[in-house]
ModelCIF file with pLDDT and N, C-alpha, C, O atoms, coordinates in Angstrom:
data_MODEL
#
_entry.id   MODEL 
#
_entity.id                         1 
_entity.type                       polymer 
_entity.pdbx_number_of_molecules   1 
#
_entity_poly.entity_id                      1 
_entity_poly.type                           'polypeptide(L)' 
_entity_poly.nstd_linkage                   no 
_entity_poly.nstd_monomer                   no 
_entity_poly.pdbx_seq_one_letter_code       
;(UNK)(UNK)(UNK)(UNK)(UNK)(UNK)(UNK)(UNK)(UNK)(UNK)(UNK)(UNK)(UNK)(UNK)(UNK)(UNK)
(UNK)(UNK)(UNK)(UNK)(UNK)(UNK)(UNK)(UNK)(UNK)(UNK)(UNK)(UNK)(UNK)(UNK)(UNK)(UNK)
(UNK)(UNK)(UNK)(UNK)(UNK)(UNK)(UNK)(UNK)(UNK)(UNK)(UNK)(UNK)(UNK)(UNK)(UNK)
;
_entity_poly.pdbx_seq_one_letter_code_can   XXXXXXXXXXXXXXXXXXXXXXXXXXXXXXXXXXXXXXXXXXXXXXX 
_entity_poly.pdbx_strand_id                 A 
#
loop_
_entity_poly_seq.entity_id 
_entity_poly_seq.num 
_entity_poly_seq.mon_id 
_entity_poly_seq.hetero 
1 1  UNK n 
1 2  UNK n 
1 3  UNK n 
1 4  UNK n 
1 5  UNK n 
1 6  UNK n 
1 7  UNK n 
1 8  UNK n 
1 9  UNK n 
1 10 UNK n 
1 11 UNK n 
1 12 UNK n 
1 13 UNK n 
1 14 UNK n 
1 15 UNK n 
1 16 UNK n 
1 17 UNK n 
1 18 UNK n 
1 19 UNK n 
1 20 UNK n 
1 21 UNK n 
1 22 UNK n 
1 23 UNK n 
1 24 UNK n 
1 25 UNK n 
1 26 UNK n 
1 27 UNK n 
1 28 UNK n 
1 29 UNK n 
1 30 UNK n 
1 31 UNK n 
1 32 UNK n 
1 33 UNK n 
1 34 UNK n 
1 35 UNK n 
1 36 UNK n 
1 37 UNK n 
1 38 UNK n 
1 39 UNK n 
1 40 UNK n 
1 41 UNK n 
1 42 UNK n 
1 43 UNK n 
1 44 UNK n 
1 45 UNK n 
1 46 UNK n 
1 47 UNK n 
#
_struct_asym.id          A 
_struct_asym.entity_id   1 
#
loop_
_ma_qa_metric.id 
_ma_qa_metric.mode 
_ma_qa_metric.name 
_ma_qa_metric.software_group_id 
_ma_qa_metric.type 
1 global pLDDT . pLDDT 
2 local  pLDDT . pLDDT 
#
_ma_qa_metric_global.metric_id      1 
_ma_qa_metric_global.metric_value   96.83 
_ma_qa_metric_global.model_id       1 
_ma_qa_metric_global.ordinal_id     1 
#
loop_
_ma_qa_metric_local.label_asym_id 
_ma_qa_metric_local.label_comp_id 
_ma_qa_metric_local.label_seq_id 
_ma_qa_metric_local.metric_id 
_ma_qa_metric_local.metric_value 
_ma_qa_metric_local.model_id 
_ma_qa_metric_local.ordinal_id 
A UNK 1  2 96.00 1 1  
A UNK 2  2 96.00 1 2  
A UNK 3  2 97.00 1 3  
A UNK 4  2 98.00 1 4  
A UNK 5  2 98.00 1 5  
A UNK 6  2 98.00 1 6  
A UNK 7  2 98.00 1 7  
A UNK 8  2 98.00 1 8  
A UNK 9  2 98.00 1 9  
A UNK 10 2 98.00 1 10 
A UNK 11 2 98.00 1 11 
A UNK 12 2 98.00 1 12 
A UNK 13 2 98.00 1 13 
A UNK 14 2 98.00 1 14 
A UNK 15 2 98.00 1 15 
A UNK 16 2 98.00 1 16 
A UNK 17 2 98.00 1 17 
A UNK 18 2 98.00 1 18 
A UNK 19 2 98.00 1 19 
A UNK 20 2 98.00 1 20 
A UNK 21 2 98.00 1 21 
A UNK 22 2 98.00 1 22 
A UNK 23 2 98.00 1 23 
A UNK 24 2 98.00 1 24 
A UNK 25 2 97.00 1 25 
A UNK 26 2 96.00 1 26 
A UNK 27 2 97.00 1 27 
A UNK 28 2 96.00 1 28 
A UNK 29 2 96.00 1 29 
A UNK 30 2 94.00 1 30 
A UNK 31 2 95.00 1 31 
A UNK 32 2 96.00 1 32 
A UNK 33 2 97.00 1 33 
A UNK 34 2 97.00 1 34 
A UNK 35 2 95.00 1 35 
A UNK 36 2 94.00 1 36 
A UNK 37 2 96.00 1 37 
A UNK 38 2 97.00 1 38 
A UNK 39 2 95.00 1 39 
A UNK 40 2 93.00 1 40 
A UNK 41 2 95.00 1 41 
A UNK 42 2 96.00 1 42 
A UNK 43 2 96.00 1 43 
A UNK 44 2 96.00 1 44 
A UNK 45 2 96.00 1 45 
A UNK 46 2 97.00 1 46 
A UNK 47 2 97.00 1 47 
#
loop_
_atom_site.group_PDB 
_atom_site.id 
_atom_site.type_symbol 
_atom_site.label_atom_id 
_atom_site.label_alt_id 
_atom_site.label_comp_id 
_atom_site.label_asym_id 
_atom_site.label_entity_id 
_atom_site.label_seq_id 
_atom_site.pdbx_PDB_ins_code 
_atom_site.Cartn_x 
_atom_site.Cartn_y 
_atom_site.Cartn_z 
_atom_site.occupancy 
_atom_site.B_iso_or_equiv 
_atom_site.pdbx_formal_charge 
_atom_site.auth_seq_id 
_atom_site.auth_comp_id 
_atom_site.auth_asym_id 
_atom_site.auth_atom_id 
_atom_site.pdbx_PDB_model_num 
ATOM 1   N N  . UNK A 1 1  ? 4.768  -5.317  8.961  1.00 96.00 ? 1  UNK A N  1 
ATOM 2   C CA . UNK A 1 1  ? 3.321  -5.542  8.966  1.00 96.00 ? 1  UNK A CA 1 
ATOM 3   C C  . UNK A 1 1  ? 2.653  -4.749  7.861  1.00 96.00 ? 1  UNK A C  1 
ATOM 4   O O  . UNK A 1 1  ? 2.664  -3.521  7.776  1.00 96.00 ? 1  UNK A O  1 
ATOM 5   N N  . UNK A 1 2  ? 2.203  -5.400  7.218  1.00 96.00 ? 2  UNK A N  1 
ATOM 6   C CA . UNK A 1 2  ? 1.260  -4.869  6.121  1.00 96.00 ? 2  UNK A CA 1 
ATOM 7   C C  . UNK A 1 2  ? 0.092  -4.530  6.212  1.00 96.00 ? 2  UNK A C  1 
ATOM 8   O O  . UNK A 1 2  ? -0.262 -3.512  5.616  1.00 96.00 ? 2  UNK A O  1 
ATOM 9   N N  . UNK A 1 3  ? -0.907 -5.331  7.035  1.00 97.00 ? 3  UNK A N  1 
ATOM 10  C CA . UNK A 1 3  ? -2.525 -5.012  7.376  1.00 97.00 ? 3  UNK A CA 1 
ATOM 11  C C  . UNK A 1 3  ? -2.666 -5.228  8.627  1.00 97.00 ? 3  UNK A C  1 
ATOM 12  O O  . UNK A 1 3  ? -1.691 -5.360  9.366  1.00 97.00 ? 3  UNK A O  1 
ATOM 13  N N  . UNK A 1 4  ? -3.927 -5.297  9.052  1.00 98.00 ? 4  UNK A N  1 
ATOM 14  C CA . UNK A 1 4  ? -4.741 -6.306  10.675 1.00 98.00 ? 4  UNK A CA 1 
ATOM 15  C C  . UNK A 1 4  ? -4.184 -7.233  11.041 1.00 98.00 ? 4  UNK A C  1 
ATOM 16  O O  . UNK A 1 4  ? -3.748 -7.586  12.137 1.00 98.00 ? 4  UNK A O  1 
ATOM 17  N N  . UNK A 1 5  ? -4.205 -7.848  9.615  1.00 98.00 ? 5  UNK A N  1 
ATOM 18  C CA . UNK A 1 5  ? -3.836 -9.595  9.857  1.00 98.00 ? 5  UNK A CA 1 
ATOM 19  C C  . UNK A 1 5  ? -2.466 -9.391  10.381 1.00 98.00 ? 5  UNK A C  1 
ATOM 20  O O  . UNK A 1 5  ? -2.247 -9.401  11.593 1.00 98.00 ? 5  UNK A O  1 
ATOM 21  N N  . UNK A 1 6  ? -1.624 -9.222  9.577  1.00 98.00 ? 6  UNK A N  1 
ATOM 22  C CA . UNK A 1 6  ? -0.780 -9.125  10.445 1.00 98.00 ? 6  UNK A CA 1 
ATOM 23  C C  . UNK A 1 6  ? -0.022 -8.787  11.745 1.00 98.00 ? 6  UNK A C  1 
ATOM 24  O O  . UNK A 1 6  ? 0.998  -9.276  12.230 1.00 98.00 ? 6  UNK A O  1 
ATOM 25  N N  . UNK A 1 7  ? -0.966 -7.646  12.221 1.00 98.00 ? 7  UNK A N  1 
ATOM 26  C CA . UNK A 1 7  ? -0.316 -7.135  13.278 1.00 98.00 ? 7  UNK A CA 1 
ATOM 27  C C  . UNK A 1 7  ? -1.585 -8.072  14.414 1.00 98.00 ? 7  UNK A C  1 
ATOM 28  O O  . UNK A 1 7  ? -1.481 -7.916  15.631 1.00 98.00 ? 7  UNK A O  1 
ATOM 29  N N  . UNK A 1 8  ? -2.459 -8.792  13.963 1.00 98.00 ? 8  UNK A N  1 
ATOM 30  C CA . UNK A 1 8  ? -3.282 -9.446  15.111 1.00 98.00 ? 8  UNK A CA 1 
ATOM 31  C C  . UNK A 1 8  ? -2.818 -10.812 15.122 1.00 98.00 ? 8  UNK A C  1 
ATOM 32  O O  . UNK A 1 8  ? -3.031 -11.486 16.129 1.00 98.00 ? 8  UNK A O  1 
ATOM 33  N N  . UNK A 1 9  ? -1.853 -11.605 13.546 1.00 98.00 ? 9  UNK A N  1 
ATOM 34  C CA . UNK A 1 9  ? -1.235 -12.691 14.347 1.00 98.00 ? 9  UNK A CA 1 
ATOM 35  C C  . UNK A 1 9  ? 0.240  -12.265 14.642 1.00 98.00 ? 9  UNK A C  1 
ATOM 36  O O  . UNK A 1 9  ? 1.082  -13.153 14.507 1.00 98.00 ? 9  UNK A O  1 
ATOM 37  N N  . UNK A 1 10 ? 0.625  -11.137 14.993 1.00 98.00 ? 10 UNK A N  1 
ATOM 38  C CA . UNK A 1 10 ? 1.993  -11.068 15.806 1.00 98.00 ? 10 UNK A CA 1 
ATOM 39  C C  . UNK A 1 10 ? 1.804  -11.065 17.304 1.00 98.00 ? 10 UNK A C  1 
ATOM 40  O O  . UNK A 1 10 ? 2.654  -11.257 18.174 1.00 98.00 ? 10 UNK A O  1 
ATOM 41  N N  . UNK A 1 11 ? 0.757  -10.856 17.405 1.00 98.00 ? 11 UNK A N  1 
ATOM 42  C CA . UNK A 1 11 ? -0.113 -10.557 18.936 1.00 98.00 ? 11 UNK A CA 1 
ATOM 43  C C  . UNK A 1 11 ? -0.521 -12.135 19.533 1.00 98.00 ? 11 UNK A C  1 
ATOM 44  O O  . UNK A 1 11 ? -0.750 -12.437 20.704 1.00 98.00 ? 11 UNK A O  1 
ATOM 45  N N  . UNK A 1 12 ? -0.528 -12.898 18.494 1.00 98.00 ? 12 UNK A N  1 
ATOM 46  C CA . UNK A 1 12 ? -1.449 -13.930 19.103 1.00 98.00 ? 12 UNK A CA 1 
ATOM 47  C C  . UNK A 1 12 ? -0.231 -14.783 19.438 1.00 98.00 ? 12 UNK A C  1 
ATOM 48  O O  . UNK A 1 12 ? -0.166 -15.326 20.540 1.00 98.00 ? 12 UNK A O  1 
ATOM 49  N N  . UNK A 1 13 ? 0.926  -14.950 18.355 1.00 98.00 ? 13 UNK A N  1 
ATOM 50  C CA . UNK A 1 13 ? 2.046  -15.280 18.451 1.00 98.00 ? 13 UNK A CA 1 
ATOM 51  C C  . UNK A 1 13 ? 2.651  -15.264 19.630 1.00 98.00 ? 13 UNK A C  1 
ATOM 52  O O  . UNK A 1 13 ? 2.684  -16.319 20.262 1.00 98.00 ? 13 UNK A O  1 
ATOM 53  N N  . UNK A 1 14 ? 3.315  -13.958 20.235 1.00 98.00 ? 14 UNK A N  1 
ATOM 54  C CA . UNK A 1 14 ? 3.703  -13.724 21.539 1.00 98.00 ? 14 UNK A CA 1 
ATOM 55  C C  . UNK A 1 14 ? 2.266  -14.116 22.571 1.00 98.00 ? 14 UNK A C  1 
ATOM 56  O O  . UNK A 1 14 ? 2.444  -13.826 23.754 1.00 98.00 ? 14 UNK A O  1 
ATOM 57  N N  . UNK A 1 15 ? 1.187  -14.601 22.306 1.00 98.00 ? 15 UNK A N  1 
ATOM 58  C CA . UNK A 1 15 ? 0.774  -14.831 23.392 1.00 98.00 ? 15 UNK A CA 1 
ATOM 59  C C  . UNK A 1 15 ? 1.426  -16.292 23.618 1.00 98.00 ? 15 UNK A C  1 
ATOM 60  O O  . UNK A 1 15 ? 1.836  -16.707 24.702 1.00 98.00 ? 15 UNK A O  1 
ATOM 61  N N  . UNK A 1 16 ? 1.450  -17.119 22.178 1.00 98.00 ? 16 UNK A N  1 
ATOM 62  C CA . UNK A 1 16 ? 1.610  -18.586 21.818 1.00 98.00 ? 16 UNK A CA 1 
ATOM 63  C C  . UNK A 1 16 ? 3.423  -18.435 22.875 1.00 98.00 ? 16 UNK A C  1 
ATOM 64  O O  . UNK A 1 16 ? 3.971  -19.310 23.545 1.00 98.00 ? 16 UNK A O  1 
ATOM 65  N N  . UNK A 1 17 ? 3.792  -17.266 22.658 1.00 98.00 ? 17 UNK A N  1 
ATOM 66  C CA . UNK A 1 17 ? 5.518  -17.919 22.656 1.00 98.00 ? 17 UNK A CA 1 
ATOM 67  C C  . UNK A 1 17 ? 5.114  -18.087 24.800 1.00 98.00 ? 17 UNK A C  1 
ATOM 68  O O  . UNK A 1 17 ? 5.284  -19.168 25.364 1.00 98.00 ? 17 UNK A O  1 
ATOM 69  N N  . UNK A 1 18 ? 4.539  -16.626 25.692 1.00 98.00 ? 18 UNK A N  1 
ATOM 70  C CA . UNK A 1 18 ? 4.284  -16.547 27.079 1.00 98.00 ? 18 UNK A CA 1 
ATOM 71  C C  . UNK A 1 18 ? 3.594  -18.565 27.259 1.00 98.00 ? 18 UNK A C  1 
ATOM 72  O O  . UNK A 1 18 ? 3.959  -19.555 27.894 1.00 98.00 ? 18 UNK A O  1 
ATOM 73  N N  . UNK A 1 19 ? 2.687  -18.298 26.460 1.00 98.00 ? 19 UNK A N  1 
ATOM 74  C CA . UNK A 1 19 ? 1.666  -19.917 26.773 1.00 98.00 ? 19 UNK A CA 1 
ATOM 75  C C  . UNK A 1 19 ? 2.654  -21.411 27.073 1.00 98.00 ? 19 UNK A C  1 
ATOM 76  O O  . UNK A 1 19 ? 2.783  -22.407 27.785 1.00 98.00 ? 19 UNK A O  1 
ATOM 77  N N  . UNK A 1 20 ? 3.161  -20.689 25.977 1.00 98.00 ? 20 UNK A N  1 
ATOM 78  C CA . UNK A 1 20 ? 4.620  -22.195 25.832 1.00 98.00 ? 20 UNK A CA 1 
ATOM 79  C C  . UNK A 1 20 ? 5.380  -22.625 27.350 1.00 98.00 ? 20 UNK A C  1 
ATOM 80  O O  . UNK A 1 20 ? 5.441  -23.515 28.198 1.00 98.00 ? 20 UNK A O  1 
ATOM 81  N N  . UNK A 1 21 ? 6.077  -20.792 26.852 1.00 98.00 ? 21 UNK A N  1 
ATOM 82  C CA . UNK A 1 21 ? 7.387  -21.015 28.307 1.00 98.00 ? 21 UNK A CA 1 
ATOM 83  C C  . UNK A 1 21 ? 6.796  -21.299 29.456 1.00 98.00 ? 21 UNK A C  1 
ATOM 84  O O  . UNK A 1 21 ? 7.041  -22.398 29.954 1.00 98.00 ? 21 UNK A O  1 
ATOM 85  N N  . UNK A 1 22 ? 5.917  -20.411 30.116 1.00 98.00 ? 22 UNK A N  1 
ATOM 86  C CA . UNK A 1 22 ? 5.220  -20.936 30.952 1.00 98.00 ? 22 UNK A CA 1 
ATOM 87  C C  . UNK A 1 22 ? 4.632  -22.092 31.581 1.00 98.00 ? 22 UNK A C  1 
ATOM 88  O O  . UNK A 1 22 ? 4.563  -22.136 32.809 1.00 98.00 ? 22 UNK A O  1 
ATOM 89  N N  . UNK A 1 23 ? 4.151  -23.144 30.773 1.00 98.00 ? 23 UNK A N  1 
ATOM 90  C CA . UNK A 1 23 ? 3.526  -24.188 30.846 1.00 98.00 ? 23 UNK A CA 1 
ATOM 91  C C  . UNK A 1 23 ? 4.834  -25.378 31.026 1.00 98.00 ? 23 UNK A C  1 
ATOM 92  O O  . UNK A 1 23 ? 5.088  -26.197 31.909 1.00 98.00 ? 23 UNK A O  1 
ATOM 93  N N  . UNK A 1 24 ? 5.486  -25.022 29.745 1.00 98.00 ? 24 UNK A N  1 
ATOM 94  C CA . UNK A 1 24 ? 6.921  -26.073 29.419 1.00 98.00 ? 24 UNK A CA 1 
ATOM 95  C C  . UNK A 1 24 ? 7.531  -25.708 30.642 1.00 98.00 ? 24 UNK A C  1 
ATOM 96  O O  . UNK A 1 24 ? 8.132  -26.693 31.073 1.00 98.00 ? 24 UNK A O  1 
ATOM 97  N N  . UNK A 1 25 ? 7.681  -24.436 31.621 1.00 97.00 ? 25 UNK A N  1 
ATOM 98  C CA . UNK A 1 25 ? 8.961  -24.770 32.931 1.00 97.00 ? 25 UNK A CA 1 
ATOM 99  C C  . UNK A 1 25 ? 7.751  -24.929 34.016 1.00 97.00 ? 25 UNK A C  1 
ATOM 100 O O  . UNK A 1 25 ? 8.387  -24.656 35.034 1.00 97.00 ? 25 UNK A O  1 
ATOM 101 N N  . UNK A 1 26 ? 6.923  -25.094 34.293 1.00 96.00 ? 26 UNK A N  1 
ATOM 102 C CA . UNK A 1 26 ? 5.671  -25.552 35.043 1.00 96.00 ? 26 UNK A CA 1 
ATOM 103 C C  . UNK A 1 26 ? 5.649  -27.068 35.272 1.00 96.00 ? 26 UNK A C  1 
ATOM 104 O O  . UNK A 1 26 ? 5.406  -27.629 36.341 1.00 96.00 ? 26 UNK A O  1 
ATOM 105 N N  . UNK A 1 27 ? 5.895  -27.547 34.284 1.00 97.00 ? 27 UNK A N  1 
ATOM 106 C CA . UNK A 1 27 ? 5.718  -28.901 33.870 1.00 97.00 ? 27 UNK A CA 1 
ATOM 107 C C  . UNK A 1 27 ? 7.133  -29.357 34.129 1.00 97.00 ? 27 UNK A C  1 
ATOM 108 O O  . UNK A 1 27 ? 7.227  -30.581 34.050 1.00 97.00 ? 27 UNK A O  1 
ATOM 109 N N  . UNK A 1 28 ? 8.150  -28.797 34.387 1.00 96.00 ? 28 UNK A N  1 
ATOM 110 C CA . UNK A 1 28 ? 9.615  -28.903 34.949 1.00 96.00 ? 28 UNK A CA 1 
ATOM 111 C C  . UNK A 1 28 ? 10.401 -29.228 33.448 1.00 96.00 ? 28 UNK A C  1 
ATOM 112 O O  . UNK A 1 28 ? 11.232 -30.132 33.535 1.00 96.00 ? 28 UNK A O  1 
ATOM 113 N N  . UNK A 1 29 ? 10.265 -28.691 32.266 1.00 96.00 ? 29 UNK A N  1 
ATOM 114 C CA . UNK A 1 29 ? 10.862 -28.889 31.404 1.00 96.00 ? 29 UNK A CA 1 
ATOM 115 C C  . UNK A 1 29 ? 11.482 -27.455 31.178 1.00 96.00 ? 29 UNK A C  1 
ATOM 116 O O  . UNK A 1 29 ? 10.916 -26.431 30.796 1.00 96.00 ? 29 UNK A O  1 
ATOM 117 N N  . UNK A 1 30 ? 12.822 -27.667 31.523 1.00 94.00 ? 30 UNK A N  1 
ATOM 118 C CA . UNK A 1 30 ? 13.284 -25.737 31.382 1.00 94.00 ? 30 UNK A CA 1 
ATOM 119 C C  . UNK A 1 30 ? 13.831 -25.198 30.153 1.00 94.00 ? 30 UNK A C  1 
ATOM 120 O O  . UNK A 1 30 ? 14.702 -25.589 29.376 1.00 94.00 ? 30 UNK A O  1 
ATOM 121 N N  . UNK A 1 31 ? 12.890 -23.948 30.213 1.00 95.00 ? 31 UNK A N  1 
ATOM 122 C CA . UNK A 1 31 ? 13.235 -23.549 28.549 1.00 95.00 ? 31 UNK A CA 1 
ATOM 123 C C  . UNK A 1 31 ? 12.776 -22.068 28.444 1.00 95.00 ? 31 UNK A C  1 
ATOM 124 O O  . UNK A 1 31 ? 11.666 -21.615 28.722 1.00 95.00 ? 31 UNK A O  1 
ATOM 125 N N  . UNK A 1 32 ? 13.745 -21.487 28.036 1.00 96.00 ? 32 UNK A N  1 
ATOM 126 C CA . UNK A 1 32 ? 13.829 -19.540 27.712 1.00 96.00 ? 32 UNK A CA 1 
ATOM 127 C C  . UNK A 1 32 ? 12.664 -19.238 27.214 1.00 96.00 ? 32 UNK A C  1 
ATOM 128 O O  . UNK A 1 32 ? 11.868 -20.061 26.761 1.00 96.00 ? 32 UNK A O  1 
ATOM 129 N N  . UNK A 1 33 ? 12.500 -18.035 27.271 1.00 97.00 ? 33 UNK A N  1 
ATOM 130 C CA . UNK A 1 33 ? 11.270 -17.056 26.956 1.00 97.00 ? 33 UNK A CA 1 
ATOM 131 C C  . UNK A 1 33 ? 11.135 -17.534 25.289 1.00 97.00 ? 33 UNK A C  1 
ATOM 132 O O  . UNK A 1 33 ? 10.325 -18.263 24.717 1.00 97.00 ? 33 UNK A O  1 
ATOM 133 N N  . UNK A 1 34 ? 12.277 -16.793 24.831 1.00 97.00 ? 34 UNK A N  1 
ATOM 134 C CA . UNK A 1 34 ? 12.691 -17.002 23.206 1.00 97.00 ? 34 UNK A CA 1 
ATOM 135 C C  . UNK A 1 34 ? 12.814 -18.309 22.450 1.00 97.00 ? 34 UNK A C  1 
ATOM 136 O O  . UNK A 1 34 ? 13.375 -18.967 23.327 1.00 97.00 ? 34 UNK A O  1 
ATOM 137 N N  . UNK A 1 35 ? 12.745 -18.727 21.933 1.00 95.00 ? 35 UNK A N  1 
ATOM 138 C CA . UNK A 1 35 ? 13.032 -20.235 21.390 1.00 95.00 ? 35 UNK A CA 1 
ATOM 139 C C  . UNK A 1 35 ? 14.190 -20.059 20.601 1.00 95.00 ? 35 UNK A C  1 
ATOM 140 O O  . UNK A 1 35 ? 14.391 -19.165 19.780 1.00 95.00 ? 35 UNK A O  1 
ATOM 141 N N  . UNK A 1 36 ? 14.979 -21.048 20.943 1.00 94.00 ? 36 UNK A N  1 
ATOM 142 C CA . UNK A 1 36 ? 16.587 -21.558 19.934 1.00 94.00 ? 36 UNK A CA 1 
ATOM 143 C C  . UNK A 1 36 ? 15.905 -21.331 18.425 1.00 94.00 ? 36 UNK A C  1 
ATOM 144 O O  . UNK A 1 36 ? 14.820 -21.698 17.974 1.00 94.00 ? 36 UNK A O  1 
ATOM 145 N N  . UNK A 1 37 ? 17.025 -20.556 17.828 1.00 96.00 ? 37 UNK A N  1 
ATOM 146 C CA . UNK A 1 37 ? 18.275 -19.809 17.650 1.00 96.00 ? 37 UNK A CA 1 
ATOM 147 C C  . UNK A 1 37 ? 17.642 -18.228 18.710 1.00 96.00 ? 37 UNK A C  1 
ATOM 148 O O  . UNK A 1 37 ? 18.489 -17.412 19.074 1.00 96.00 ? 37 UNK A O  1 
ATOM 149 N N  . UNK A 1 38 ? 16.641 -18.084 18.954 1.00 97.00 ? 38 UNK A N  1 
ATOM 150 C CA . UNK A 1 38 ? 16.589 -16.596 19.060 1.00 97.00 ? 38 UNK A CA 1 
ATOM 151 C C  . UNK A 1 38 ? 17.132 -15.370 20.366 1.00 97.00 ? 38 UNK A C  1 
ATOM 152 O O  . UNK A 1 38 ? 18.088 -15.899 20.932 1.00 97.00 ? 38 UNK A O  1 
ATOM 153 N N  . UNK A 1 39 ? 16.977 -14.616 20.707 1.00 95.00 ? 39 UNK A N  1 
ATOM 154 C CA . UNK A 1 39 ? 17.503 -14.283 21.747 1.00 95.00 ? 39 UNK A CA 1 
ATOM 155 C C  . UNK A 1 39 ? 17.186 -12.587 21.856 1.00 95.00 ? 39 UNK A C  1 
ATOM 156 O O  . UNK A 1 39 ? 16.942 -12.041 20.780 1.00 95.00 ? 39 UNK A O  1 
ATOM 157 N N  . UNK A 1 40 ? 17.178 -11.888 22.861 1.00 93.00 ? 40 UNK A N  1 
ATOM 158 C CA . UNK A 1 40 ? 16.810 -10.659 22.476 1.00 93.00 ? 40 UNK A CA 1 
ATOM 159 C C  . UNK A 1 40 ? 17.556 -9.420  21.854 1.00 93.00 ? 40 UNK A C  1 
ATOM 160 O O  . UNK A 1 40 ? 17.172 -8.251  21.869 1.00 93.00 ? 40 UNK A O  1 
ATOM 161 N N  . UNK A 1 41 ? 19.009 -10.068 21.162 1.00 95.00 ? 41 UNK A N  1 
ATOM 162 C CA . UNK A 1 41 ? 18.978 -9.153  20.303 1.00 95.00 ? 41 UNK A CA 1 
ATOM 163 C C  . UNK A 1 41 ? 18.460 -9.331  18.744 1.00 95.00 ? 41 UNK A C  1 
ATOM 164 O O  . UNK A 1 41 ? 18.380 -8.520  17.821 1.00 95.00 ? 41 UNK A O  1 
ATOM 165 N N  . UNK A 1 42 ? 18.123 -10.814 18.848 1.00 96.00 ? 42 UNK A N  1 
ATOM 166 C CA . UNK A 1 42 ? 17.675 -11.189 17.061 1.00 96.00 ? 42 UNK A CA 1 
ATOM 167 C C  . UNK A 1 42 ? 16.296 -11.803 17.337 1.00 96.00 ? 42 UNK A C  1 
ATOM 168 O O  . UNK A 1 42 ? 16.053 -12.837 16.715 1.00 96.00 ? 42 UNK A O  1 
ATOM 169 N N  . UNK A 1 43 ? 15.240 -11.277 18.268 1.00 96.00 ? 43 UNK A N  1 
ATOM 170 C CA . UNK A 1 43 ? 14.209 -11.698 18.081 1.00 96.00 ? 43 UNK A CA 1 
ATOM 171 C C  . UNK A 1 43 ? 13.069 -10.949 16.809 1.00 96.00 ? 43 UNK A C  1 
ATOM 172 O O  . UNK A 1 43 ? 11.957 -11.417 16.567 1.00 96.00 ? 43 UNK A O  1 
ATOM 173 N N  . UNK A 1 44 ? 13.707 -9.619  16.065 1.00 96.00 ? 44 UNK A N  1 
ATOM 174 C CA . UNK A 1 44 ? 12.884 -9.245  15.193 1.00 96.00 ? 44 UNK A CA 1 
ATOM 175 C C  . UNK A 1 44 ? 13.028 -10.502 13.956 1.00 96.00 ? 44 UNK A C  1 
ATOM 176 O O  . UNK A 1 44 ? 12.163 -10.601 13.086 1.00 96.00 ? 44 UNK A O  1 
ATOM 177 N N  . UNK A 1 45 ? 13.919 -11.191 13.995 1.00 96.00 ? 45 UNK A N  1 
ATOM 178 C CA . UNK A 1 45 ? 14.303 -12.084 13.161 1.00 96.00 ? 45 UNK A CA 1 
ATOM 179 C C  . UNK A 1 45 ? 12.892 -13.501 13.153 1.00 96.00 ? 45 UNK A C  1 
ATOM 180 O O  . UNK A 1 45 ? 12.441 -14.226 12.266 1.00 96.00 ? 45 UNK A O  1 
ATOM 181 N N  . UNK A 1 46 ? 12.631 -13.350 14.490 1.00 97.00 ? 46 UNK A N  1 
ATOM 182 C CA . UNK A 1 46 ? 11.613 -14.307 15.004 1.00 97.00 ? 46 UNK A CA 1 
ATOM 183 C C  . UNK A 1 46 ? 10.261 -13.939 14.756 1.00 97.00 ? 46 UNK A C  1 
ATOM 184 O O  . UNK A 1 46 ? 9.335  -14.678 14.422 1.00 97.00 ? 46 UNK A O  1 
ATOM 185 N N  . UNK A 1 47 ? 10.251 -12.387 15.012 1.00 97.00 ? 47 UNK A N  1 
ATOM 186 C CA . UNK A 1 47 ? 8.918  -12.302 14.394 1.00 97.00 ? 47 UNK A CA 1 
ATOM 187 C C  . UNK A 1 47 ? 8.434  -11.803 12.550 1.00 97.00 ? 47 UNK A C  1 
ATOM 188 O O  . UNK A 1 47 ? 7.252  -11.787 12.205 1.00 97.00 ? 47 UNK A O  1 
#
């Protein structure tokens, strides 16, 4: 992270990734926190 910007869309991001999973296995479509390829040891890769 270099400035604001950045560290306020990494924030908005992980809200986007909670909004997703949530909604997508709600809706009975099942699908991980992380999105394919990622996983929690290579999610800095994601952000």
């Amino acid at each position: 992270d270099k400035n604001l910007r950045d560290v306020l869309a990494h924030l908005y991001e992980w809200h986007q990734l909670l909004l997703d999973w949530v909604h997508s296995n709600q809706n009975g479509e099942e699908m991980p926190f992380l999105p394919e390829p990622y996983n929690w040891r290579t999610y800095g890769d994601m952000n």
